[in-house]
PDB file of N, CA and C in Angstrom:
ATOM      1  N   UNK A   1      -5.942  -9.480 -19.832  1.00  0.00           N
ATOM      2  CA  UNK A   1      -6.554 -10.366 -20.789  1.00  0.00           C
ATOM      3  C   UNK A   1      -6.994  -9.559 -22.005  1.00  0.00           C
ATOM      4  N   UNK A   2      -7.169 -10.198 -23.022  1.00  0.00           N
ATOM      5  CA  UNK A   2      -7.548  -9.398 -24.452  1.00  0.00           C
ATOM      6  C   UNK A   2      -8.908  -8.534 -24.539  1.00  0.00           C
ATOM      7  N   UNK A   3      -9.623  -9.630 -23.894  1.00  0.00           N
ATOM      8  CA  UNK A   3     -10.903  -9.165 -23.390  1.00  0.00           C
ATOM      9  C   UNK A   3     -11.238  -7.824 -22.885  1.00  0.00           C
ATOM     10  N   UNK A   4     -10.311  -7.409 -21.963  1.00  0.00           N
ATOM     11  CA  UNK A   4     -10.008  -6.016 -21.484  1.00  0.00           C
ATOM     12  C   UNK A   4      -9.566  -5.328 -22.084  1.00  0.00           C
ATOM     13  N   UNK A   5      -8.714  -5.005 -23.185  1.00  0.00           N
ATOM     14  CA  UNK A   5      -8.336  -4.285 -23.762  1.00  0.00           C
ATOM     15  C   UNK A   5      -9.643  -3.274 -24.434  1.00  0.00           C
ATOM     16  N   UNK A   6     -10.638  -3.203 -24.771  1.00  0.00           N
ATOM     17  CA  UNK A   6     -11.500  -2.653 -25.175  1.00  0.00           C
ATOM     18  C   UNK A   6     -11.903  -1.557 -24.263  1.00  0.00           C
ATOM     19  N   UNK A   7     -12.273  -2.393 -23.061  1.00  0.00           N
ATOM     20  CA  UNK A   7     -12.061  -1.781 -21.297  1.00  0.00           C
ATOM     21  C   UNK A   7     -11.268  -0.267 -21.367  1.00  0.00           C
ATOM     22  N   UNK A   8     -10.483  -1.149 -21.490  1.00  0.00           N
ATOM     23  CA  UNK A   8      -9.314  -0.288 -20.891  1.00  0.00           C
ATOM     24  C   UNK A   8      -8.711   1.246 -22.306  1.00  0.00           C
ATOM     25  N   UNK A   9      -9.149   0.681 -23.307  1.00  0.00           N
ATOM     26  CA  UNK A   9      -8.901   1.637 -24.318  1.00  0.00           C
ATOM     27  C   UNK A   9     -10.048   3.077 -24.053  1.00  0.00           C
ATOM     28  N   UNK A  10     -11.087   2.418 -23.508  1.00  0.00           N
ATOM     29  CA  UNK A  10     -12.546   3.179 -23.532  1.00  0.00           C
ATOM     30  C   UNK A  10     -12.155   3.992 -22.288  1.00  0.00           C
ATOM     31  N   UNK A  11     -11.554   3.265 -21.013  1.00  0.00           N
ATOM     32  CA  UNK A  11     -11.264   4.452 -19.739  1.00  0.00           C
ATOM     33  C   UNK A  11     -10.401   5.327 -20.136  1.00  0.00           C
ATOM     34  N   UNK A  12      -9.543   4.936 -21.126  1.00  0.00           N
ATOM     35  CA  UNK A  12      -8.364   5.559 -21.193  1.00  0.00           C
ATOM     36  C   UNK A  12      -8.730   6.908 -22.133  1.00  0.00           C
ATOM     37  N   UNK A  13      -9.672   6.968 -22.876  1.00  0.00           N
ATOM     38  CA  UNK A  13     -10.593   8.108 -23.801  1.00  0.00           C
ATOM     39  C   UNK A  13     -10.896   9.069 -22.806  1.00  0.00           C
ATOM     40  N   UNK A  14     -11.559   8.540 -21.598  1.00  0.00           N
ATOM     41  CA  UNK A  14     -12.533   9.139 -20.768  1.00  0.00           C
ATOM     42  C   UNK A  14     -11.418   9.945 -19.806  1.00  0.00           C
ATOM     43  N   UNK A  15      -9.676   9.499 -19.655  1.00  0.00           N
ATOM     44  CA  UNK A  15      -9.073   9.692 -19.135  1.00  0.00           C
ATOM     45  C   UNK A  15      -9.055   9.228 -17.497  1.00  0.00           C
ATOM     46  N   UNK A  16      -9.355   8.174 -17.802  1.00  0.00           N
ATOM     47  CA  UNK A  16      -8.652   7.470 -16.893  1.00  0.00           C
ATOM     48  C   UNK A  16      -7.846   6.618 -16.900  1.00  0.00           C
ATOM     49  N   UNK A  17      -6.795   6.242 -15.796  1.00  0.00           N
ATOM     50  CA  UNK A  17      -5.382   6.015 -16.182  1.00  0.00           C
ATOM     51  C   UNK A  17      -5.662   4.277 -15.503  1.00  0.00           C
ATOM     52  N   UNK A  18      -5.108   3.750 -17.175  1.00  0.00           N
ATOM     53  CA  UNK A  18      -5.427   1.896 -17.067  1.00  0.00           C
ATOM     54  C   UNK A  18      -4.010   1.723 -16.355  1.00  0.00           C
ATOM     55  N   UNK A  19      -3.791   0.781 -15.114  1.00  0.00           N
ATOM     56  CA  UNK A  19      -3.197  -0.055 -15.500  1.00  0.00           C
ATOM     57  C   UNK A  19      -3.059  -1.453 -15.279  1.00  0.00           C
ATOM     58  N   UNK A  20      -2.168  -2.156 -15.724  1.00  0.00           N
ATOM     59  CA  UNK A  20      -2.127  -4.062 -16.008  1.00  0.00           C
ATOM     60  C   UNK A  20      -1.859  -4.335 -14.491  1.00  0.00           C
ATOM     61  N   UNK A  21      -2.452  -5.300 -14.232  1.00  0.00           N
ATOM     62  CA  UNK A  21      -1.840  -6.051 -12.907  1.00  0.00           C
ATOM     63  C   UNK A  21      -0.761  -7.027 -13.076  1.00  0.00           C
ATOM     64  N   UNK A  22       0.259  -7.519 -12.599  1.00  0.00           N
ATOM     65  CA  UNK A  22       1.587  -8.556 -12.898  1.00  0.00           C
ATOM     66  C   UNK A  22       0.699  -9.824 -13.482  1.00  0.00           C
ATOM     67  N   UNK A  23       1.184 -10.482 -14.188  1.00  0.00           N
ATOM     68  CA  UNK A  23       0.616 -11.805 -14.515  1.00  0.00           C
ATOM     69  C   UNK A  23       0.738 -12.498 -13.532  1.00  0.00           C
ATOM     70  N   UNK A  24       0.971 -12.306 -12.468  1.00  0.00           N
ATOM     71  CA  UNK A  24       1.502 -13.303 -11.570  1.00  0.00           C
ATOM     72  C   UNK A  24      -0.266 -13.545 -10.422  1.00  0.00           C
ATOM     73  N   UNK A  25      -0.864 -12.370 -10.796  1.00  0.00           N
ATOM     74  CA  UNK A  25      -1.980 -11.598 -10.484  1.00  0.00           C
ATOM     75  C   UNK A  25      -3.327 -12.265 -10.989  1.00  0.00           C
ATOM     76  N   UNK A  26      -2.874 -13.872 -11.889  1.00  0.00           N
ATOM     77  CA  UNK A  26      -4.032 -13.989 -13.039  1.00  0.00           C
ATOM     78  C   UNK A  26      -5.210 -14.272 -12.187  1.00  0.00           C
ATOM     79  N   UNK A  27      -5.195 -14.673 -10.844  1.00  0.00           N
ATOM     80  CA  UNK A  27      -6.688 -14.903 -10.369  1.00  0.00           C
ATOM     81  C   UNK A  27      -7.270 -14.179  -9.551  1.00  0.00           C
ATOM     82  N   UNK A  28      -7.022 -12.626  -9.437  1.00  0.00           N
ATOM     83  CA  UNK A  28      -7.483 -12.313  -8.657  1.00  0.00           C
ATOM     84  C   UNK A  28      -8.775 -11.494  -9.335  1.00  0.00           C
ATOM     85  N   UNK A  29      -9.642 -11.337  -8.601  1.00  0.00           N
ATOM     86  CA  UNK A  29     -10.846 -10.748  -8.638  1.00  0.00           C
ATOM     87  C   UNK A  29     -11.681 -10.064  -8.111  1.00  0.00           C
ATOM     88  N   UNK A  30     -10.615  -8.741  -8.852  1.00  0.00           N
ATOM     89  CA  UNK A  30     -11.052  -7.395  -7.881  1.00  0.00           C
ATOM     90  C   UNK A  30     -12.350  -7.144  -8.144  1.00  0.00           C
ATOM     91  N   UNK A  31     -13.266  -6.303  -6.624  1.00  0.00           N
ATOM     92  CA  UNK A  31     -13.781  -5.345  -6.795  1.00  0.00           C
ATOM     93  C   UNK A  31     -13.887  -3.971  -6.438  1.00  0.00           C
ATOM     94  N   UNK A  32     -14.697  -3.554  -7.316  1.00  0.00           N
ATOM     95  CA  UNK A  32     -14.550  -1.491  -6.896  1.00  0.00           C
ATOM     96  C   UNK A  32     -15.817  -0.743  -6.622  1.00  0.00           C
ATOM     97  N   UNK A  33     -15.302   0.124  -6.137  1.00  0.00           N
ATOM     98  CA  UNK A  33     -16.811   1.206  -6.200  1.00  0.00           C
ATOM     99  C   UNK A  33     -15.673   2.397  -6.128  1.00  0.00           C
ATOM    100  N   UNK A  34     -16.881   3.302  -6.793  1.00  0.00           N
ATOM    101  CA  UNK A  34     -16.404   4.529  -6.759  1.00  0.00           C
ATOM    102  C   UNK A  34     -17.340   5.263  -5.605  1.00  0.00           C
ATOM    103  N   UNK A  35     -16.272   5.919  -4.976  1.00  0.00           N
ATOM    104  CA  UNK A  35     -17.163   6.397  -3.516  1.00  0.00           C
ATOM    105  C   UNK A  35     -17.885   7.772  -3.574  1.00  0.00           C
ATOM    106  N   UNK A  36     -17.123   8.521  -3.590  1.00  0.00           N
ATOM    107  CA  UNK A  36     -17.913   9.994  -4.125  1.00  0.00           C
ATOM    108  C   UNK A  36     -17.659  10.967  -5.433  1.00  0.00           C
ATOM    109  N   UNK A  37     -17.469   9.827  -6.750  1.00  0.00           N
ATOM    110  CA  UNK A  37     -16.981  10.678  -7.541  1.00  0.00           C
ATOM    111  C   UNK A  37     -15.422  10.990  -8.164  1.00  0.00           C
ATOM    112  N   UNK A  38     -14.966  10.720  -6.900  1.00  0.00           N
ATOM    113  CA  UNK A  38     -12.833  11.290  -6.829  1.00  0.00           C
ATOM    114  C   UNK A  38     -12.681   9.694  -6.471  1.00  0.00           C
ATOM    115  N   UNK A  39     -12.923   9.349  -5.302  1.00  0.00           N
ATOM    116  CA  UNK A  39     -12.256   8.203  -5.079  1.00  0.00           C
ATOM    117  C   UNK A  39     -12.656   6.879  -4.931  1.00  0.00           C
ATOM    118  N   UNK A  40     -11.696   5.952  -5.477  1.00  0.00           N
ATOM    119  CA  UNK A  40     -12.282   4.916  -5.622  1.00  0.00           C
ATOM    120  C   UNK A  40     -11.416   3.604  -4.882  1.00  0.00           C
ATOM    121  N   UNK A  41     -12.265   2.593  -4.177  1.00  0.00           N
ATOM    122  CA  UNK A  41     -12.030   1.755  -3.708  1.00  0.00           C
ATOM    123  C   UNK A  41     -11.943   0.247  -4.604  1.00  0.00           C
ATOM    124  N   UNK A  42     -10.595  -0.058  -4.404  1.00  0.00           N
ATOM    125  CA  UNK A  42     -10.075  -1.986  -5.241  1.00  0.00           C
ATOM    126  C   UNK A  42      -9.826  -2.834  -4.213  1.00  0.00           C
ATOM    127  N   UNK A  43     -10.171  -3.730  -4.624  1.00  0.00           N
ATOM    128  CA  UNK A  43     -10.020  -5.040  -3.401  1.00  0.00           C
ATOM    129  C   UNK A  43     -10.764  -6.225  -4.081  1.00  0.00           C
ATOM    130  N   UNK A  44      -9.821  -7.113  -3.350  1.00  0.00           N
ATOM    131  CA  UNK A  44     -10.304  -8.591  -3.636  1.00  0.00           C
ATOM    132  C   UNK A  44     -11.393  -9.087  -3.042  1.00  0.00           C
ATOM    133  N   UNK A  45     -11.016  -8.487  -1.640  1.00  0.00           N
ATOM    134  CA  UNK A  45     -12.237  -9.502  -0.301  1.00  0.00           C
ATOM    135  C   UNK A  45     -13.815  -8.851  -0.590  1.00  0.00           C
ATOM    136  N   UNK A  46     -14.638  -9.939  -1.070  1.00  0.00           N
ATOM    137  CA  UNK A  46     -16.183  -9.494  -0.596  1.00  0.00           C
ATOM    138  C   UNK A  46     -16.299  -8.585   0.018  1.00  0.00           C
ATOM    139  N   UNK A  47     -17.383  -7.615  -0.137  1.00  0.00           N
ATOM    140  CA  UNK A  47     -17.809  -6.856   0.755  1.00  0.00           C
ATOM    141  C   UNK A  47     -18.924  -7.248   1.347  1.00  0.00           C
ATOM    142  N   UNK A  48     -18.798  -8.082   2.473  1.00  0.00           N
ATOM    143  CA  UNK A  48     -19.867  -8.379   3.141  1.00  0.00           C
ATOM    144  C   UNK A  48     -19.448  -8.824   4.805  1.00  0.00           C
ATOM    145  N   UNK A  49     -20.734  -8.592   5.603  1.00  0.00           N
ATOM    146  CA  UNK A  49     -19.330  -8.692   6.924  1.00  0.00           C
ATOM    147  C   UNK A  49     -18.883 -10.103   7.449  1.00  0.00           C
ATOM    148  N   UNK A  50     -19.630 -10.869   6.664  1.00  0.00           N
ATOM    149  CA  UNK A  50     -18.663 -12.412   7.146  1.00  0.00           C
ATOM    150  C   UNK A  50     -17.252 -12.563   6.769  1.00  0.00           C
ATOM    151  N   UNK A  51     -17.161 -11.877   5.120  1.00  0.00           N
ATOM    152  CA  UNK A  51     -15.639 -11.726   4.756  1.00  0.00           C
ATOM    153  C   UNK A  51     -15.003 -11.024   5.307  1.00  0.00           C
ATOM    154  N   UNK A  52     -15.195  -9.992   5.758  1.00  0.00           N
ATOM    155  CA  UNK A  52     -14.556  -8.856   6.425  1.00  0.00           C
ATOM    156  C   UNK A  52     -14.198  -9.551   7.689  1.00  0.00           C
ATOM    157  N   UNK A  53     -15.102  -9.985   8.452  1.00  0.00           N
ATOM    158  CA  UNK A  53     -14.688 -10.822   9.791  1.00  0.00           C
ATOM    159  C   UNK A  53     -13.760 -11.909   9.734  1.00  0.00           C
ATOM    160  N   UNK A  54     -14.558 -12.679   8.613  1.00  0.00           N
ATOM    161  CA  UNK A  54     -13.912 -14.312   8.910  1.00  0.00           C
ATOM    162  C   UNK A  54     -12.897 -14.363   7.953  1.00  0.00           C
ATOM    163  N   UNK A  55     -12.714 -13.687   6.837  1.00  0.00           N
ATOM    164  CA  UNK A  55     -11.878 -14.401   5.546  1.00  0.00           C
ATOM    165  C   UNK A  55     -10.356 -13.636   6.033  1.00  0.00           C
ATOM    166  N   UNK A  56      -9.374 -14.298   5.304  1.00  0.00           N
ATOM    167  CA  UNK A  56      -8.264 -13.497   5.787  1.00  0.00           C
ATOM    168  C   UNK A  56      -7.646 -12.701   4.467  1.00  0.00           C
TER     169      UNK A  56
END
């Protein structure tokens, strides 16, 4: 989205490497954490343990 582009210009300074998800992709709604610094976790499903259990 256009919206992101600002986003993504600003990681990309900092050197980190953007990239687009397929349009096919338009609803998904990732989230992240960065775990220790190096690595980082993307995903759609809640992090909470009903999603983790119950959602598929």
């Amino acid at each position: 989205m256009d919206s992101n582009i600002a986003t993504a210009e600003f990681l990309n300074s900092k050197g980190v490497q953007v990239r687009w998800a397929s349009l096919s992709y338009t609803n998904t709604h990732a989230k992240t954490m960065v775990a220790d610094g190096k690595r980082v976790l993307v995903g759609s499903i809640n992090w909470s343990r009903q999603a983790l259990s119950t959602n598929r």
